[in-house]
Protein backbone atom coordinates (compact mmCIF):
# COMPACT_ATOMS: atom_id res chain seq x y z
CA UNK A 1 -17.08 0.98 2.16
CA UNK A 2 -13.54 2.21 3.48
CA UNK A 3 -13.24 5.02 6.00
CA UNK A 4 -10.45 6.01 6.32
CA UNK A 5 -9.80 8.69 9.50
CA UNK A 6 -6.76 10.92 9.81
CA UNK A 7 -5.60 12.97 13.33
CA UNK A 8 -4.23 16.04 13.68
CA UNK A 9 -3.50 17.40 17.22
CA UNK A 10 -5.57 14.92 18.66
CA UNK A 11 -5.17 11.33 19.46
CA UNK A 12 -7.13 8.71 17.64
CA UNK A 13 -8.49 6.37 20.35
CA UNK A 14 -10.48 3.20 19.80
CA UNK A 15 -13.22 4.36 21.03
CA UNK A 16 -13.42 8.10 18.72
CA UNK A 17 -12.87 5.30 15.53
CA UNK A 18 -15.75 3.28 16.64
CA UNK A 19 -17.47 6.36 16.85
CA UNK A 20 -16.89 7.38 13.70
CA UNK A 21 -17.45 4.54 12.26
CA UNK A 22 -21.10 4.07 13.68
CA UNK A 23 -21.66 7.37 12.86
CA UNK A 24 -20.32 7.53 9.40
CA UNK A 25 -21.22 4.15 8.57
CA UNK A 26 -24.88 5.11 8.12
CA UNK A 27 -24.50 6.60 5.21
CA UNK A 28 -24.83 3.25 3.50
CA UNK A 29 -28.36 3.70 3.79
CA UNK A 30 -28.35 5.88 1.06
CA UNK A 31 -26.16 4.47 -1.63
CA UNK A 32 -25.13 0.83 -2.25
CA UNK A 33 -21.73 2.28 -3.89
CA UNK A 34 -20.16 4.06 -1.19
CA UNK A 35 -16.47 3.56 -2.63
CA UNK A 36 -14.26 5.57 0.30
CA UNK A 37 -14.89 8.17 3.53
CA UNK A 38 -12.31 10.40 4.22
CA UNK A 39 -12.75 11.78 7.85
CA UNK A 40 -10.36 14.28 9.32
CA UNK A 41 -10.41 15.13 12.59
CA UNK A 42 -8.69 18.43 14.04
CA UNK A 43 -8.44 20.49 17.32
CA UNK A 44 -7.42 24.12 17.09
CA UNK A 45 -7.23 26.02 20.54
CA UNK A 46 -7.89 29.85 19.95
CA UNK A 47 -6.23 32.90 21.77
CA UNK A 48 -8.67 32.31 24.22
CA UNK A 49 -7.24 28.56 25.17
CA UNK A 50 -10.51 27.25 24.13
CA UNK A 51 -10.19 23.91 22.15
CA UNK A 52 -12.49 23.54 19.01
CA UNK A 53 -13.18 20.05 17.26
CA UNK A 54 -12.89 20.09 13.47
CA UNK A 55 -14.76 16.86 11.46
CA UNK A 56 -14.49 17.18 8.05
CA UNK A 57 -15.67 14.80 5.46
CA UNK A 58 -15.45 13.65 1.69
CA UNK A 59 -17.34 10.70 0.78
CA UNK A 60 -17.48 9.36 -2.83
CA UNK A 61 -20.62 7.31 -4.46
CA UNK A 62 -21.99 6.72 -7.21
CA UNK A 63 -19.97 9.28 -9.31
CA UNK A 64 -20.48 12.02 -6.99
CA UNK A 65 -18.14 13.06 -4.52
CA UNK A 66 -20.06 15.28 -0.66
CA UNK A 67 -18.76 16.92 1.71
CA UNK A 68 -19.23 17.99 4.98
CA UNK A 69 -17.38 20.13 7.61
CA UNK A 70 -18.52 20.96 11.47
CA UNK A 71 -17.26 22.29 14.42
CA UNK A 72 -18.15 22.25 17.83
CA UNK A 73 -16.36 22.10 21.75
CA UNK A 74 -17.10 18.63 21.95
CA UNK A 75 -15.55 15.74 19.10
CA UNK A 76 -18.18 13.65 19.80
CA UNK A 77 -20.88 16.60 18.91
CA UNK A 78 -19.18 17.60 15.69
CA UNK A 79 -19.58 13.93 14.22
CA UNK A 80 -22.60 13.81 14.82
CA UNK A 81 -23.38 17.44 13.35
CA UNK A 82 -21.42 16.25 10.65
CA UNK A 83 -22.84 12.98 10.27
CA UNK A 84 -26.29 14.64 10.06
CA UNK A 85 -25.39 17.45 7.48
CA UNK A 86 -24.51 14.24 5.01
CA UNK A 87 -27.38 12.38 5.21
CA UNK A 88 -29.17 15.71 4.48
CA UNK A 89 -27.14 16.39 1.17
CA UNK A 90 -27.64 12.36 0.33
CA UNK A 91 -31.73 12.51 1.25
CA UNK A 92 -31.51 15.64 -1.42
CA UNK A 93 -29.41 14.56 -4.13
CA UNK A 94 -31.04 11.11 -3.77
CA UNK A 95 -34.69 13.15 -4.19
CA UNK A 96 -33.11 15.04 -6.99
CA UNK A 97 -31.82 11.70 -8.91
CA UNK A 98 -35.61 10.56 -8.36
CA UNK A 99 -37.24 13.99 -9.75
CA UNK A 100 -34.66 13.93 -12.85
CA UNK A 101 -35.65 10.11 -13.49
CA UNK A 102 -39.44 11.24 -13.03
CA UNK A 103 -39.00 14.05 -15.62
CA UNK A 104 -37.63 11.81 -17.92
CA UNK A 105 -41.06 9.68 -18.53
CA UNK A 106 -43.20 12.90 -18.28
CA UNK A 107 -46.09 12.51 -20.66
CA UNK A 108 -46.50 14.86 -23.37
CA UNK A 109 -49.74 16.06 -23.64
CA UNK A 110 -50.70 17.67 -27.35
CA UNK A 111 -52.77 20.66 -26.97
CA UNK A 112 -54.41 22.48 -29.86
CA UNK A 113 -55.89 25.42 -28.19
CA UNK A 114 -54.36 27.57 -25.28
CA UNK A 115 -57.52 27.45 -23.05
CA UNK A 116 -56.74 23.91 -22.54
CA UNK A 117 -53.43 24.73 -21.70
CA UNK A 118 -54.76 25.54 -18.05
CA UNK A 119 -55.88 21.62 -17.52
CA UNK A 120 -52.20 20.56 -17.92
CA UNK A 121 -50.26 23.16 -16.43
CA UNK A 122 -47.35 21.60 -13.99
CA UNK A 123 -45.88 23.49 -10.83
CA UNK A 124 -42.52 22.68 -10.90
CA UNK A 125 -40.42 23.51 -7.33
CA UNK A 126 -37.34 25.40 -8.18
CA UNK A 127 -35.78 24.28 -5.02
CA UNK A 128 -34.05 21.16 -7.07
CA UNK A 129 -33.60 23.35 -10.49
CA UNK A 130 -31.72 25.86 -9.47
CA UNK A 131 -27.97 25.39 -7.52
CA UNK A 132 -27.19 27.66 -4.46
CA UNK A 133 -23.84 28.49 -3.08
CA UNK A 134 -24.27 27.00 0.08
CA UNK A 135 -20.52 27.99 1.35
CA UNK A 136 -18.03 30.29 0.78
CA UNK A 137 -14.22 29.95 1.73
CA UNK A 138 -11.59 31.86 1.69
CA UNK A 139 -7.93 30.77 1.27
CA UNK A 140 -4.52 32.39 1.26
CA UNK A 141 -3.22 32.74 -2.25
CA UNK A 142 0.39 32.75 -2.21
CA UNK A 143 1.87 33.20 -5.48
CA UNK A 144 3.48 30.29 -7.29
CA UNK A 145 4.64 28.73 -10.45
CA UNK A 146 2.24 26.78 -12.94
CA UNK A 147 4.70 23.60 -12.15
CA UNK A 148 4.39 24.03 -8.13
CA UNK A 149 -0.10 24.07 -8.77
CA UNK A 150 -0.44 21.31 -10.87
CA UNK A 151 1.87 19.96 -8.17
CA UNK A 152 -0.53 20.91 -5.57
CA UNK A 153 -3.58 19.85 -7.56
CA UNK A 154 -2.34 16.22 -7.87
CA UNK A 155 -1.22 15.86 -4.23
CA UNK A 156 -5.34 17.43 -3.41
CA UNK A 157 -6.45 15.07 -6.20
CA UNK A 158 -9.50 17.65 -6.83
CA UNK A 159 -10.57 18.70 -10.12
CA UNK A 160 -9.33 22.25 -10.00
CA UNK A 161 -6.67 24.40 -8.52
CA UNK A 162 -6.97 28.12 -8.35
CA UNK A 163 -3.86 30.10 -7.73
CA UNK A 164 -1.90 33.58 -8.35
CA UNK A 165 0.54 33.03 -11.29
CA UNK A 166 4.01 34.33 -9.36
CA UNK A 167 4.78 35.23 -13.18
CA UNK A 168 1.44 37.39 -14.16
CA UNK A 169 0.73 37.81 -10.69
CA UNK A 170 -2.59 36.91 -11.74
CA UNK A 171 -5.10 34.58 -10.54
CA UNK A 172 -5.38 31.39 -12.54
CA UNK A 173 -7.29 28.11 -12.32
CA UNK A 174 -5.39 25.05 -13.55
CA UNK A 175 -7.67 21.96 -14.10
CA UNK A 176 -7.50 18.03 -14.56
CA UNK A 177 -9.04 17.36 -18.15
CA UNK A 178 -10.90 14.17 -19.45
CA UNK A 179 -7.51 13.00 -20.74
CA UNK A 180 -5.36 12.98 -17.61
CA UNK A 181 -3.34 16.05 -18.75
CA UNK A 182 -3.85 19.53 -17.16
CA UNK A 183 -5.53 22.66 -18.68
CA UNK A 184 -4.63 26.35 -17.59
CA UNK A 185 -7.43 29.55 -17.34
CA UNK A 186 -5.81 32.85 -17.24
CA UNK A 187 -7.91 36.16 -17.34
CA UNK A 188 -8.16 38.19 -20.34
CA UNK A 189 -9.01 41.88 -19.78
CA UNK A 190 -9.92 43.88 -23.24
């Protein structure tokens, strides 16, 4: 597993790496295939001088890519709030690969009449069907050209890009398709 950690405003000592590292480095618990870490690490002083730590990151295994972001007065505090919101969303989607993979070799049962229906009836805890928005940002939009996002969307290497069109001054989403070429969504309005 590489981790690779990235500064900004602060100064990357040995001792904040090993930190990381240790901290970060648990997540191999979880999944064999951890490929890379990013971790970035920030401090932003507000109006009122105070300093706040940033931690923010993107780990990719297995296919899926998670990511975490915390804040707190303290660096040290924020990795490990961050370290601990991961190996939440791991301990979940790992539970979630296991109740998928359980589903699969459900038995079938054949029943003839619906009074027997009540012997094989299955509770099944929507907390792993259904998805929930979990966070919402919010970005500035500044307009630009469909040349300068897919720009921007191969510098972020991310799957999507949304914008405003400086042409339609509209908001579009330009996307990375299957084939390595880009794909464009603009609204319609009939």
């Amino acid at each position: 597993m590489q981790i690779v950690i990235t500064g900004k405003n602060i100064k990357l000592t040995d001792s904040i790496r090993e930190y990381v590292e240790s901290k970060i480095g648990r997540i191999n618990r979880y999944f064999d295939h951890v490929l890379e870490v990013d971790v970035n690490l920030s401090v932003q002083r507000s109006k009122s001088k105070e300093e706040r730590c940033i931690v923010e990151v993107t780990l990719w295994a297995n296919g899926v890519s998670i990511r975490g972001e915390e804040s707190h007065s303290d660096l040290y505090a924020a990795v490990d709030l961050v370290a601990e919101k991961l190996e939440k969303q791991m301990k979940k989607y790992k539970e979630r690969i296991k109740t998928k993979s359980r589903k699969k070799g459900s038995e079938i049962v054949e029943i003839s009449h619906p009074a027997e229906a009540k012997d094989h009836i299955i509770e099944i805890d929507d907390e792993f069907n259904e998805p929930k928005i979990i966070k919402t940002r919010g970005f500035a939009m500044k307009p630009m050209f469909i040349e300068e996002a897919a720009e921007q969307l191969s510098i972020l290497e991310q799957d999507f890009f949304a914008f405003r069109n400086a042409q339609t001054n509209e908001v579009n989403v330009i996307y990375r398709r299957a084939d390595g070429n880009f794909g464009l969504i603009e609204p319609t309005f009939n």
